[in-house]
PDB file of N, CA and C in Angstrom:
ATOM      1  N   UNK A   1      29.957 -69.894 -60.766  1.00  0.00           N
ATOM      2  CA  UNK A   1      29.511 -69.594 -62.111  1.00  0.00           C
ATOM      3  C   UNK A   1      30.328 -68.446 -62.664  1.00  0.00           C
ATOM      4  N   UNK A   2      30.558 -68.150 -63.897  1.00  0.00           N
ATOM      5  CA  UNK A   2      31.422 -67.779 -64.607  1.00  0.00           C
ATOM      6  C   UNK A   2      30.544 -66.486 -65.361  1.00  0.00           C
ATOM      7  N   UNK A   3      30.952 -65.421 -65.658  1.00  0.00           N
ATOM      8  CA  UNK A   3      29.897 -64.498 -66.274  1.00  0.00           C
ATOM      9  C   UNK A   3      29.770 -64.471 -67.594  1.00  0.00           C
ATOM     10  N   UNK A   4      30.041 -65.827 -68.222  1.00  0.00           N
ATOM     11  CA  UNK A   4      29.696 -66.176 -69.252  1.00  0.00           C
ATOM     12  C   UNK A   4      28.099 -67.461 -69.354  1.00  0.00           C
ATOM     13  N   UNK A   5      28.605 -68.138 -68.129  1.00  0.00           N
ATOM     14  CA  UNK A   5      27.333 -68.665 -68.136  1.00  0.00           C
ATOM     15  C   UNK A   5      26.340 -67.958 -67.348  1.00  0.00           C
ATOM     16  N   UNK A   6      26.552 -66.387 -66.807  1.00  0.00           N
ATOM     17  CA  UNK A   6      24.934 -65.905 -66.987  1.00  0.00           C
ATOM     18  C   UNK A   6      25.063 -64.720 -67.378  1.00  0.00           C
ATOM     19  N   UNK A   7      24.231 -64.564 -68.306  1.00  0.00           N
ATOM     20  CA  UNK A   7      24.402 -63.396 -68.979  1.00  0.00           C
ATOM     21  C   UNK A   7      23.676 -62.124 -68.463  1.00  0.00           C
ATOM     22  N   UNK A   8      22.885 -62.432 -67.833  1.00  0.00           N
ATOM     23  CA  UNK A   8      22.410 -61.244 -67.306  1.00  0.00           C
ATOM     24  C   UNK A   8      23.570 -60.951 -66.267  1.00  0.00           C
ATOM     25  N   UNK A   9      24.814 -61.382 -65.750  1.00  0.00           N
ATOM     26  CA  UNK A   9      25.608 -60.747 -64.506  1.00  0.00           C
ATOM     27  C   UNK A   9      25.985 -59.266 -64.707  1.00  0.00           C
ATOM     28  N   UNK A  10      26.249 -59.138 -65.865  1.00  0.00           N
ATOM     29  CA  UNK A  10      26.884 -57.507 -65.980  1.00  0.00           C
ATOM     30  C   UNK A  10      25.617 -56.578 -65.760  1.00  0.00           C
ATOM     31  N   UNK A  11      24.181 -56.681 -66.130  1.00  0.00           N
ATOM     32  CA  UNK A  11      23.406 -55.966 -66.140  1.00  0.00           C
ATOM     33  C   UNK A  11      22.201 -56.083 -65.634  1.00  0.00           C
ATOM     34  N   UNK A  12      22.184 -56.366 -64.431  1.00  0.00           N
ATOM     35  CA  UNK A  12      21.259 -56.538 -63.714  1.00  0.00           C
ATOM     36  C   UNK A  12      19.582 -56.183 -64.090  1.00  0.00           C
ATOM     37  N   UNK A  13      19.574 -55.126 -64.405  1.00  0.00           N
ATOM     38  CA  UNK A  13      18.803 -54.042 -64.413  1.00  0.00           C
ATOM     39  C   UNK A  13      18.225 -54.593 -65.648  1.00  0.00           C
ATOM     40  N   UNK A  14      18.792 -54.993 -66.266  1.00  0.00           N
ATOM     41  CA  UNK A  14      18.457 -54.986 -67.651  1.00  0.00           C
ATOM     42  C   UNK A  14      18.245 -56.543 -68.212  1.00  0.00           C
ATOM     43  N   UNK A  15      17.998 -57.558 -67.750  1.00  0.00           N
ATOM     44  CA  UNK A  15      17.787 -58.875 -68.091  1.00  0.00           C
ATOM     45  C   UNK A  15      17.506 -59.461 -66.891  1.00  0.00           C
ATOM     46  N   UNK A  16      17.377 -60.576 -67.653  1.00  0.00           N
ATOM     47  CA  UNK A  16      16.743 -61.924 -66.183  1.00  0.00           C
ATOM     48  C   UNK A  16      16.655 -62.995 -67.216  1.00  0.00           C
ATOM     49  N   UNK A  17      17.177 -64.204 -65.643  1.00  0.00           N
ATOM     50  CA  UNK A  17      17.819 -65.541 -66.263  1.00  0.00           C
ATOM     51  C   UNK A  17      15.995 -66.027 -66.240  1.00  0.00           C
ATOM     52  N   UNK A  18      16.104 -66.436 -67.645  1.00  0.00           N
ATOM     53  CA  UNK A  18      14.326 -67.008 -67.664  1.00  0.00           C
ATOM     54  C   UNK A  18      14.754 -68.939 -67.979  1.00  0.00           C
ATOM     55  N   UNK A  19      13.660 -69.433 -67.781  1.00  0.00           N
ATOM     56  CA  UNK A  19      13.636 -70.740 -68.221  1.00  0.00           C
ATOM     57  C   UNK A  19      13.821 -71.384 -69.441  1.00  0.00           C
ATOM     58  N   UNK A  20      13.732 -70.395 -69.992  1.00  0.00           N
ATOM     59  CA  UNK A  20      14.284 -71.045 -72.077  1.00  0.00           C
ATOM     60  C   UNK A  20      15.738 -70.743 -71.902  1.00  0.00           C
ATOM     61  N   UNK A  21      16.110 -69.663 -71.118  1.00  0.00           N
ATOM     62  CA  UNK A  21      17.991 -69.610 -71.046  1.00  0.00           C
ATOM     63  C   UNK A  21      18.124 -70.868 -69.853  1.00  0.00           C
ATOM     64  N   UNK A  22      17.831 -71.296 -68.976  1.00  0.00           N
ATOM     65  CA  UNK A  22      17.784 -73.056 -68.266  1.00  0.00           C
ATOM     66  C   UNK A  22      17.856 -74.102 -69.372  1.00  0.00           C
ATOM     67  N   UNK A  23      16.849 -73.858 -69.815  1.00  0.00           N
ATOM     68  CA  UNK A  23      16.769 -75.126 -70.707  1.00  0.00           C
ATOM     69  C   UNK A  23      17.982 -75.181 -72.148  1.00  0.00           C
ATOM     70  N   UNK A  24      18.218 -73.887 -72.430  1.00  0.00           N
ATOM     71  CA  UNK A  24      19.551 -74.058 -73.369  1.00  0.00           C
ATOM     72  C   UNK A  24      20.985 -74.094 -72.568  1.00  0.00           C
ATOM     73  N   UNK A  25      21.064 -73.487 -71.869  1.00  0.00           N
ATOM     74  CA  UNK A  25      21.914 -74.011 -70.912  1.00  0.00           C
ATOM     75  C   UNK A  25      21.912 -75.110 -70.587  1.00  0.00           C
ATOM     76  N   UNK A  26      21.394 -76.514 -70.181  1.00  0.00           N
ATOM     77  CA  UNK A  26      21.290 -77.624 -69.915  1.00  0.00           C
ATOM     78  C   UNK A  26      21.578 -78.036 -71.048  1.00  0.00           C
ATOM     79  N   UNK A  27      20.723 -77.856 -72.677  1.00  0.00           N
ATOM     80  CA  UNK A  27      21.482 -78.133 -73.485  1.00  0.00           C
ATOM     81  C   UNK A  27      22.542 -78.280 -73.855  1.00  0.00           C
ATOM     82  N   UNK A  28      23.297 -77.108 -74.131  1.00  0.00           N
ATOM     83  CA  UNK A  28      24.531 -77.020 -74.580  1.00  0.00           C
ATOM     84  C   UNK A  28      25.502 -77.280 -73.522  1.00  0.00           C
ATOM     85  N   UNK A  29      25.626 -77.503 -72.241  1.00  0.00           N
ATOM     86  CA  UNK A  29      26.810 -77.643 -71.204  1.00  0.00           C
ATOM     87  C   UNK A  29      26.626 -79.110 -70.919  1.00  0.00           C
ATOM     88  N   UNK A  30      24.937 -79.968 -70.822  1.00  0.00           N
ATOM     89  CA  UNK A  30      25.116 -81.291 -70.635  1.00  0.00           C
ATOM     90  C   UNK A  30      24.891 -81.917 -71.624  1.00  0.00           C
ATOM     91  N   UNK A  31      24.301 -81.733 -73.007  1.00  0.00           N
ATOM     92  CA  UNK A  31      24.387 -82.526 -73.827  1.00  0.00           C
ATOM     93  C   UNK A  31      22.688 -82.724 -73.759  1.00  0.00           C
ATOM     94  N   UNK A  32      21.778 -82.655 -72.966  1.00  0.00           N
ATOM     95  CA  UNK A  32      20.571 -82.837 -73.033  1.00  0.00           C
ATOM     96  C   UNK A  32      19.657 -82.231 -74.627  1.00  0.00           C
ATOM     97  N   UNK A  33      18.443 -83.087 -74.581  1.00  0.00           N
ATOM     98  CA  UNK A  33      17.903 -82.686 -75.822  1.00  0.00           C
ATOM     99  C   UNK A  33      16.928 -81.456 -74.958  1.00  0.00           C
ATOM    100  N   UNK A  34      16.599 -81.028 -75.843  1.00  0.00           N
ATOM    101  CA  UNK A  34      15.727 -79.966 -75.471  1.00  0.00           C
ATOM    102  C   UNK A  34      14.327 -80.144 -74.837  1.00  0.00           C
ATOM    103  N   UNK A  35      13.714 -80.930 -75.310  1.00  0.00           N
ATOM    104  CA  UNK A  35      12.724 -81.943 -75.025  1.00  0.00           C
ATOM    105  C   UNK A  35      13.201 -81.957 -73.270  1.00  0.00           C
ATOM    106  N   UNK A  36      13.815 -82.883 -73.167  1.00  0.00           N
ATOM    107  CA  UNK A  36      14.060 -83.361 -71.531  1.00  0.00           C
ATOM    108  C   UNK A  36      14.687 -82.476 -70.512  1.00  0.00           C
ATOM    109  N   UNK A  37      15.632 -81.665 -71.633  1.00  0.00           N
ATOM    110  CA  UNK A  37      15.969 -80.400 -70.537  1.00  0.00           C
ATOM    111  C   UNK A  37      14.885 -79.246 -70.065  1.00  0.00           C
ATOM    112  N   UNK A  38      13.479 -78.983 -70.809  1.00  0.00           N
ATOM    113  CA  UNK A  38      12.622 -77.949 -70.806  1.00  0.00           C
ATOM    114  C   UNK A  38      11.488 -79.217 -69.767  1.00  0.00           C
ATOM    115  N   UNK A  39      11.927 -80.293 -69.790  1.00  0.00           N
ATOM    116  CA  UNK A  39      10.717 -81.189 -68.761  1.00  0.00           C
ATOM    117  C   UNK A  39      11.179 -80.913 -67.620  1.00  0.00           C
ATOM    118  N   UNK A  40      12.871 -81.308 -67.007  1.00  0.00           N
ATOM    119  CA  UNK A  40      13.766 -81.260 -66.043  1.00  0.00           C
ATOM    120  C   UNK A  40      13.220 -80.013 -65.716  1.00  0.00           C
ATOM    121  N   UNK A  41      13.223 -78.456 -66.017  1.00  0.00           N
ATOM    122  CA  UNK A  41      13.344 -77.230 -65.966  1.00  0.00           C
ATOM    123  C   UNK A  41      12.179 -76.895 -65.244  1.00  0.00           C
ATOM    124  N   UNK A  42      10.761 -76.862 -65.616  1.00  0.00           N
ATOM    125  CA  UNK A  42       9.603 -77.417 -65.531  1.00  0.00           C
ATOM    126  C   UNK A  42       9.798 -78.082 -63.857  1.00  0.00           C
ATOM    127  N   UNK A  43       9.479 -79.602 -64.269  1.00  0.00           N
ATOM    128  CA  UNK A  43       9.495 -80.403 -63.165  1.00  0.00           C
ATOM    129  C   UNK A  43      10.114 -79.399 -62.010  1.00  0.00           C
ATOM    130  N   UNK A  44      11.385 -79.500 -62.065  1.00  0.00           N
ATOM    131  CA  UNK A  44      11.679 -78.228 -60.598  1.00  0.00           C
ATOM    132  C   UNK A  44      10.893 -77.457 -59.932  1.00  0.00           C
ATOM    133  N   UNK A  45      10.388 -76.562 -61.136  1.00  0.00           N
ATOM    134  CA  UNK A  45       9.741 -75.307 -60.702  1.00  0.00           C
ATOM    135  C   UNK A  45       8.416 -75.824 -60.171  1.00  0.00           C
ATOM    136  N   UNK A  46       7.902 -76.723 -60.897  1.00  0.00           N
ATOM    137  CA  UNK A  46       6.577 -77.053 -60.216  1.00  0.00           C
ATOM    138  C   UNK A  46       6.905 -77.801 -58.801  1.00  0.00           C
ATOM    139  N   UNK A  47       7.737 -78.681 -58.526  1.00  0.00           N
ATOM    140  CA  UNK A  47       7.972 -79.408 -57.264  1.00  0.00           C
ATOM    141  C   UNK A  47       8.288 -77.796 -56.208  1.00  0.00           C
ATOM    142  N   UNK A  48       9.121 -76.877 -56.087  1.00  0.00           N
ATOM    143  CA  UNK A  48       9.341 -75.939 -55.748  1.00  0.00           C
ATOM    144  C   UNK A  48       8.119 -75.029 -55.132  1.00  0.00           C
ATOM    145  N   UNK A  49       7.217 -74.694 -56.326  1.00  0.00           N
ATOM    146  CA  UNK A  49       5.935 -74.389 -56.172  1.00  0.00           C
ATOM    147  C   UNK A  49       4.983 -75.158 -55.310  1.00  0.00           C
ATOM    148  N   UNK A  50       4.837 -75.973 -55.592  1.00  0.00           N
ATOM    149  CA  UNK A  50       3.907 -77.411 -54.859  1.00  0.00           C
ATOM    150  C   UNK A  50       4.682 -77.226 -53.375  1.00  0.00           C
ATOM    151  N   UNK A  51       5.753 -77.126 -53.208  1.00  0.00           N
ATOM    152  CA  UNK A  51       6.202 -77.182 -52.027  1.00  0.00           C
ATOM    153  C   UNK A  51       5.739 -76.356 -51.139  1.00  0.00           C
ATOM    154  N   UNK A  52       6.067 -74.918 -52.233  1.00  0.00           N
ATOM    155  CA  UNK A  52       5.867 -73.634 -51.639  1.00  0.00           C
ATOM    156  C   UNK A  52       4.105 -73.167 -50.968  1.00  0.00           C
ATOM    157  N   UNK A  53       3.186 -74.102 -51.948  1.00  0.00           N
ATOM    158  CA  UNK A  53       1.950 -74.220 -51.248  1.00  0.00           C
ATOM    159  C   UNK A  53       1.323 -74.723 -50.264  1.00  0.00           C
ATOM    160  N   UNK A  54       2.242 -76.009 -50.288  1.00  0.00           N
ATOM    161  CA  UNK A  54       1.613 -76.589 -48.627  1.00  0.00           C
ATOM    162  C   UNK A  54       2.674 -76.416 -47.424  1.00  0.00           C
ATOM    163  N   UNK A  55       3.163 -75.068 -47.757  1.00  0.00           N
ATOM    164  CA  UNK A  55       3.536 -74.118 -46.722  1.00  0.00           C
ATOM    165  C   UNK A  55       5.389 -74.456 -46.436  1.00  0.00           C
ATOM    166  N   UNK A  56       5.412 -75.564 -46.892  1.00  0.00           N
ATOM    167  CA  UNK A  56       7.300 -75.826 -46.702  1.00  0.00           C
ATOM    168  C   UNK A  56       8.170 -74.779 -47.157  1.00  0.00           C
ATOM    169  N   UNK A  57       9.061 -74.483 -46.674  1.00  0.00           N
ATOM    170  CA  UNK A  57      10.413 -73.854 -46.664  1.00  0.00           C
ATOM    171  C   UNK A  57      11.047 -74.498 -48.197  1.00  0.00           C
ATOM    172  N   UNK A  58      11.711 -74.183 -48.935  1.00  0.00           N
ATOM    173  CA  UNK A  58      12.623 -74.986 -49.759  1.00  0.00           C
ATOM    174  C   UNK A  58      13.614 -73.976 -49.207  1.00  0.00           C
ATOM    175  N   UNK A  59      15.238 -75.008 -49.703  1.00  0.00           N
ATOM    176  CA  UNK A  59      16.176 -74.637 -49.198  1.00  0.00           C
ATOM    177  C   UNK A  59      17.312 -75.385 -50.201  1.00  0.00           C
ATOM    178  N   UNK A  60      17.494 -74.234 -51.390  1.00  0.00           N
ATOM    179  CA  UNK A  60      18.756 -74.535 -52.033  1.00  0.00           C
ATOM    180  C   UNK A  60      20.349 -74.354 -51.566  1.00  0.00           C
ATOM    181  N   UNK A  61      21.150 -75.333 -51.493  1.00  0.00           N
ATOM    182  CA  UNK A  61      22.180 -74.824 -51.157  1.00  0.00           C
ATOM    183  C   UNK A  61      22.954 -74.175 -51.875  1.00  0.00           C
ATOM    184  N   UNK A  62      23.536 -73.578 -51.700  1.00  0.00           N
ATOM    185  CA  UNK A  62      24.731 -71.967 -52.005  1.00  0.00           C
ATOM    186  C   UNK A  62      23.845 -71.149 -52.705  1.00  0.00           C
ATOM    187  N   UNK A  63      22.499 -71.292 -52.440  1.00  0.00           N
ATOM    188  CA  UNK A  63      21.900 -69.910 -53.419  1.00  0.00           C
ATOM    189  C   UNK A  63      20.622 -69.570 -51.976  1.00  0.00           C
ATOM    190  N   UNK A  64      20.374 -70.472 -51.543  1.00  0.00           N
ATOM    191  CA  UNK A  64      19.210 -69.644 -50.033  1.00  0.00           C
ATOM    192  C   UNK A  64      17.932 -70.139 -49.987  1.00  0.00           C
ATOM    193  N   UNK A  65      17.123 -69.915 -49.110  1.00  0.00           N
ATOM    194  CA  UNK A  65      16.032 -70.153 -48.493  1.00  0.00           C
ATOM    195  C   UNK A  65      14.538 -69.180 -49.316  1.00  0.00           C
ATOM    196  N   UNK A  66      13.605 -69.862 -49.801  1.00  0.00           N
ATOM    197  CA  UNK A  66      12.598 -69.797 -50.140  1.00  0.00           C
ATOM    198  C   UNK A  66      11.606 -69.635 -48.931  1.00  0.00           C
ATOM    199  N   UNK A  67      11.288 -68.527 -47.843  1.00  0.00           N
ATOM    200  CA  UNK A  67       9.896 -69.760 -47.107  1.00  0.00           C
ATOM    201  C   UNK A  67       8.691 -68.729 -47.013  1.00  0.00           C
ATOM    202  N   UNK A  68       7.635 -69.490 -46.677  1.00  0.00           N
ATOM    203  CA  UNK A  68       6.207 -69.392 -46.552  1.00  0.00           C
ATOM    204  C   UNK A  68       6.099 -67.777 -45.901  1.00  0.00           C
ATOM    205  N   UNK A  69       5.503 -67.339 -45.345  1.00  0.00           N
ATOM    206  CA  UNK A  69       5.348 -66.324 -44.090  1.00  0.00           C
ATOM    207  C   UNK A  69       3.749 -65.565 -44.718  1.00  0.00           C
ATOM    208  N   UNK A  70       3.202 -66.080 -43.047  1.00  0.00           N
ATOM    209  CA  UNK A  70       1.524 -65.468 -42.685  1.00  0.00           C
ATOM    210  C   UNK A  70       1.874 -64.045 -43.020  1.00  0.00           C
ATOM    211  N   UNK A  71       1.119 -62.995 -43.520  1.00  0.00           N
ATOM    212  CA  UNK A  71       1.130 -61.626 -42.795  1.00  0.00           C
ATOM    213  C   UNK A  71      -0.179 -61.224 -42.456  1.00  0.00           C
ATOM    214  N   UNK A  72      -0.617 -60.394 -41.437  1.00  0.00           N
ATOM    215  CA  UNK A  72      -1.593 -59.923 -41.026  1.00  0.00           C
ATOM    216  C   UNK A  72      -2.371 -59.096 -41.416  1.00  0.00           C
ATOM    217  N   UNK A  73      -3.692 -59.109 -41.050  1.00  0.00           N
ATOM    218  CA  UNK A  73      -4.756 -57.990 -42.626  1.00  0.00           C
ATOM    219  C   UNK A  73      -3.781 -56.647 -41.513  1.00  0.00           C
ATOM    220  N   UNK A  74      -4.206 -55.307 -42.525  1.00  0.00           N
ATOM    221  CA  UNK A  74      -3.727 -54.574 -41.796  1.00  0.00           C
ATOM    222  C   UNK A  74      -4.423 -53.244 -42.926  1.00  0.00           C
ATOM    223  N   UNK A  75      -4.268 -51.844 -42.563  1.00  0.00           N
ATOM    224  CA  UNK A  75      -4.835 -51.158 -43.026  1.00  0.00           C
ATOM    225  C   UNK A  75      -3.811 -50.459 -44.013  1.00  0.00           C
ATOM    226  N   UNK A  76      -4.750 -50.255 -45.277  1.00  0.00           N
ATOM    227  CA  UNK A  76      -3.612 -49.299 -46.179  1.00  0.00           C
ATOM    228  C   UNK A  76      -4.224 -48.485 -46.874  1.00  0.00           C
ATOM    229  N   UNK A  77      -4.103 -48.065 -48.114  1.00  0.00           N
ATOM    230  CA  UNK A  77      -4.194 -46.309 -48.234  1.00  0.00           C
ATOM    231  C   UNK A  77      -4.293 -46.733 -50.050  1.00  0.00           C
ATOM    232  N   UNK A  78      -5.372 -45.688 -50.369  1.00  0.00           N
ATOM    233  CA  UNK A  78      -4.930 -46.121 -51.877  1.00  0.00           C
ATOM    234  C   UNK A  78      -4.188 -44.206 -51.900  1.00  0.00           C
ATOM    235  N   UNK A  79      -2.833 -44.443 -53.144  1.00  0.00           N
ATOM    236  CA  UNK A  79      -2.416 -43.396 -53.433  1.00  0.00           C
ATOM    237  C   UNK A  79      -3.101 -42.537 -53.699  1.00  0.00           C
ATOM    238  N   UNK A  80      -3.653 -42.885 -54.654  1.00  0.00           N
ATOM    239  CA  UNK A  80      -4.641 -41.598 -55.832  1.00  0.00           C
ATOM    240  C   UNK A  80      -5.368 -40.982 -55.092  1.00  0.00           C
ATOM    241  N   UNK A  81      -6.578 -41.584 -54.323  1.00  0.00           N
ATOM    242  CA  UNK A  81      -7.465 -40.420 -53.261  1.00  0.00           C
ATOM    243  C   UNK A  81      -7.423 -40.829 -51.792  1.00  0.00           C
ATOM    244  N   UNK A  82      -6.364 -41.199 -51.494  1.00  0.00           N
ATOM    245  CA  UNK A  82      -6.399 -41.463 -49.802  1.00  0.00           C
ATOM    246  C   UNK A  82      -7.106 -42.160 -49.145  1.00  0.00           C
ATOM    247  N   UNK A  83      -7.927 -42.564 -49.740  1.00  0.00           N
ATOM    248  CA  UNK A  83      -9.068 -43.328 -48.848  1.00  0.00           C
ATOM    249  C   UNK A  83      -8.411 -44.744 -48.271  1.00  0.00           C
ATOM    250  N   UNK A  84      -9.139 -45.075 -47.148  1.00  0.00           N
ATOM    251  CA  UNK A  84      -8.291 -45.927 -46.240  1.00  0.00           C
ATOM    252  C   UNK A  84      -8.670 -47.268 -47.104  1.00  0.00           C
ATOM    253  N   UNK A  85      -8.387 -48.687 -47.454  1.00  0.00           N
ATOM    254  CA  UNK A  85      -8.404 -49.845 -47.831  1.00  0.00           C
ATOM    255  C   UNK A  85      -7.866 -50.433 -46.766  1.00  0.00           C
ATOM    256  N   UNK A  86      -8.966 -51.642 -47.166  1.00  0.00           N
ATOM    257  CA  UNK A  86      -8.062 -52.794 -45.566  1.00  0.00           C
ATOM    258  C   UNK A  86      -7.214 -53.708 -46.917  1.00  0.00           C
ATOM    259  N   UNK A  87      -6.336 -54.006 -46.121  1.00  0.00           N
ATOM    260  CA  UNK A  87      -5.450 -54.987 -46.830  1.00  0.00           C
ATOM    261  C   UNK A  87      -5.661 -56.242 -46.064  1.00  0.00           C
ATOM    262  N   UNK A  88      -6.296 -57.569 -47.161  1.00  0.00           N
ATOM    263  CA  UNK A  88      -6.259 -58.570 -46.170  1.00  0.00           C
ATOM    264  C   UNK A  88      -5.221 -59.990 -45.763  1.00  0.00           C
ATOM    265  N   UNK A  89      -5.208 -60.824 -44.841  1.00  0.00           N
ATOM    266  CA  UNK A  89      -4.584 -61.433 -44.258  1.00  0.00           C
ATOM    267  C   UNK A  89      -4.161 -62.141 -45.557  1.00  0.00           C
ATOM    268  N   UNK A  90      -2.734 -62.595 -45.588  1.00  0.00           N
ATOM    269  CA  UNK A  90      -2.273 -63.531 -47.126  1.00  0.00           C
ATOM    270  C   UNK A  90      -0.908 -64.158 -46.847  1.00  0.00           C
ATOM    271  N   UNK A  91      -0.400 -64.665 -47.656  1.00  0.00           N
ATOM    272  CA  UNK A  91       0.521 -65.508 -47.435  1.00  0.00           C
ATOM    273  C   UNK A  91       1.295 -64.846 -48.284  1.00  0.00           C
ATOM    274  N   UNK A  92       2.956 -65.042 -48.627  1.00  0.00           N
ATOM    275  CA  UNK A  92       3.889 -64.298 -49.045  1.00  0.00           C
ATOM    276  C   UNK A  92       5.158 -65.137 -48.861  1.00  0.00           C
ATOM    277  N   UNK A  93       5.779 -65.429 -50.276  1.00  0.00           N
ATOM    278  CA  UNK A  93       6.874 -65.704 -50.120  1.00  0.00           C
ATOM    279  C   UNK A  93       8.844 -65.469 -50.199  1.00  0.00           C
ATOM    280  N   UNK A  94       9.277 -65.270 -49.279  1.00  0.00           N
ATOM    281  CA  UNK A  94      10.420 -64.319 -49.292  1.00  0.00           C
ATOM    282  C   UNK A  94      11.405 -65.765 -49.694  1.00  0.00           C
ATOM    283  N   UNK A  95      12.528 -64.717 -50.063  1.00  0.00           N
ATOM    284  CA  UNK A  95      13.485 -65.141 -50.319  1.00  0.00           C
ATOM    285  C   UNK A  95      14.872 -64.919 -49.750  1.00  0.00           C
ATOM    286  N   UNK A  96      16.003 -65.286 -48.960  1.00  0.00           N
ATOM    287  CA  UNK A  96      16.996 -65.079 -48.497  1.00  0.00           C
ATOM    288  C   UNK A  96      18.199 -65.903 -48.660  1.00  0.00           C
ATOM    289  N   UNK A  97      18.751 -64.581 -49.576  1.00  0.00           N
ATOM    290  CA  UNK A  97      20.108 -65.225 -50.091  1.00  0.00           C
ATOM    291  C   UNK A  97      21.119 -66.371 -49.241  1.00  0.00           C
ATOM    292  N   UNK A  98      22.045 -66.934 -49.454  1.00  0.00           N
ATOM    293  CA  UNK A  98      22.966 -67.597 -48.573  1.00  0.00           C
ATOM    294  C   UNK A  98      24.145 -66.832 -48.774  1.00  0.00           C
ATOM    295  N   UNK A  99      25.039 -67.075 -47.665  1.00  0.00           N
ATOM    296  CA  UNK A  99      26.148 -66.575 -47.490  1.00  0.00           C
ATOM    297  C   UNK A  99      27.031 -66.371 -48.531  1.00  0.00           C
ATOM    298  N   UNK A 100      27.284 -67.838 -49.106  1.00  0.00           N
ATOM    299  CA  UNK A 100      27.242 -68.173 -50.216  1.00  0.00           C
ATOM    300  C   UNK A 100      27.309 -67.260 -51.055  1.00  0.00           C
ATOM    301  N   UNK A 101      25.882 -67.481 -51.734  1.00  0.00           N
ATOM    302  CA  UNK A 101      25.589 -66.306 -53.092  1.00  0.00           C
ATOM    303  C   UNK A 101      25.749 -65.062 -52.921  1.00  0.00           C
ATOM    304  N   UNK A 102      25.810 -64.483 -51.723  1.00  0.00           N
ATOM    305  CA  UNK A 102      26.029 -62.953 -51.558  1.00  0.00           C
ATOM    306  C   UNK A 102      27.210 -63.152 -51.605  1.00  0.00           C
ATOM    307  N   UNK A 103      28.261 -63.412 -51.330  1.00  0.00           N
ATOM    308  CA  UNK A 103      29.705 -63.495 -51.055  1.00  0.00           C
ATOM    309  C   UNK A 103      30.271 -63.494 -53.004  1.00  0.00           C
ATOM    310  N   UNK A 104      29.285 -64.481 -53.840  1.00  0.00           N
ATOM    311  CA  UNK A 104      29.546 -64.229 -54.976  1.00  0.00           C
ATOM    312  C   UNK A 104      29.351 -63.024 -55.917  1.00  0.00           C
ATOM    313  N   UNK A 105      27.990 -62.330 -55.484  1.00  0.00           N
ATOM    314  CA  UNK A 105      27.887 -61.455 -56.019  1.00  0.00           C
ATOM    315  C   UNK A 105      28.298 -60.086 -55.833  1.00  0.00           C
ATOM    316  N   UNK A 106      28.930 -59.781 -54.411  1.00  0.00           N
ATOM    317  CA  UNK A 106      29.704 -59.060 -53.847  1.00  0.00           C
ATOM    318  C   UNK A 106      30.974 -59.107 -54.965  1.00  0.00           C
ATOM    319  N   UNK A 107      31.230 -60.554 -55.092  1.00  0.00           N
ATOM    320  CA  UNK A 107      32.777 -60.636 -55.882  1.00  0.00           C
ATOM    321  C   UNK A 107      32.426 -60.038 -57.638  1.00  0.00           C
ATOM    322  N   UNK A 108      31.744 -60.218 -57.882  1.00  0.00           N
ATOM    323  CA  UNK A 108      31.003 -59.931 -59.356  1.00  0.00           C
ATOM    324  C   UNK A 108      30.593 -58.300 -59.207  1.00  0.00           C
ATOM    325  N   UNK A 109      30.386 -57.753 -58.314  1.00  0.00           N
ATOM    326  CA  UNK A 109      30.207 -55.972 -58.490  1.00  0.00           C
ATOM    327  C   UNK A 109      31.434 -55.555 -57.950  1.00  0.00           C
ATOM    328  N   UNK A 110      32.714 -56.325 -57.366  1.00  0.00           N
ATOM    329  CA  UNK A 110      33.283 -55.628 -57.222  1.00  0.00           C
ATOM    330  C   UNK A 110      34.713 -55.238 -58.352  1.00  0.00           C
TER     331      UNK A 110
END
């Protein structure tokens, strides 16, 4: 990808690629109507999601691994007055880049 087709590359900090920039993007590079590119856009995210609930891994290539992971209740602390809170047992989903995409974005800060 080219740092024209994402605009947030120069400024990290300061934007994020949202789903209305997907769906005009699909527009304007494939020719899609807007209509079918914002269904396409959609559809993904929910198959992704759905996945992500009945516990599967997704696994895009050249961009990384989505997966599930248990964590254990465990004890924590509220800031403001110290008092102990249990934190309980939940599910959590990480994300880990691919070789791939780090290797690109390495090339893009440097």
């Amino acid at each position: 990808m080219t740092e024209t087709s994402l605009p947030a590359a120069q400024g990290l900090e300061e934007a994020a690629l949202t789903k209305a920039e997907l769906v005009d993007m699909l527009f304007e590079q494939l020719g899609m109507n807007k209509r079918d590119a914002k269904q396409v856009v959609d559809s993904f995210f929910d198959l992704m999601v759905q996945s992500l609930a009945r516990g599967e891994d997704v696994k895009l290539s050249g961009l990384g691994n989505f997966q599930v992971r248990q964590k254990a209740p465990r004890p924590g602390r509220n800031p403001r007055t110290g008092e102990l809170v249990p934190i309980a047992a939940r599910r959590v989903v990480t994300f880990h880049a691919s070789a791939k995409c780090k290797a690109l974005m390495h090339e893009t800060m440097a």
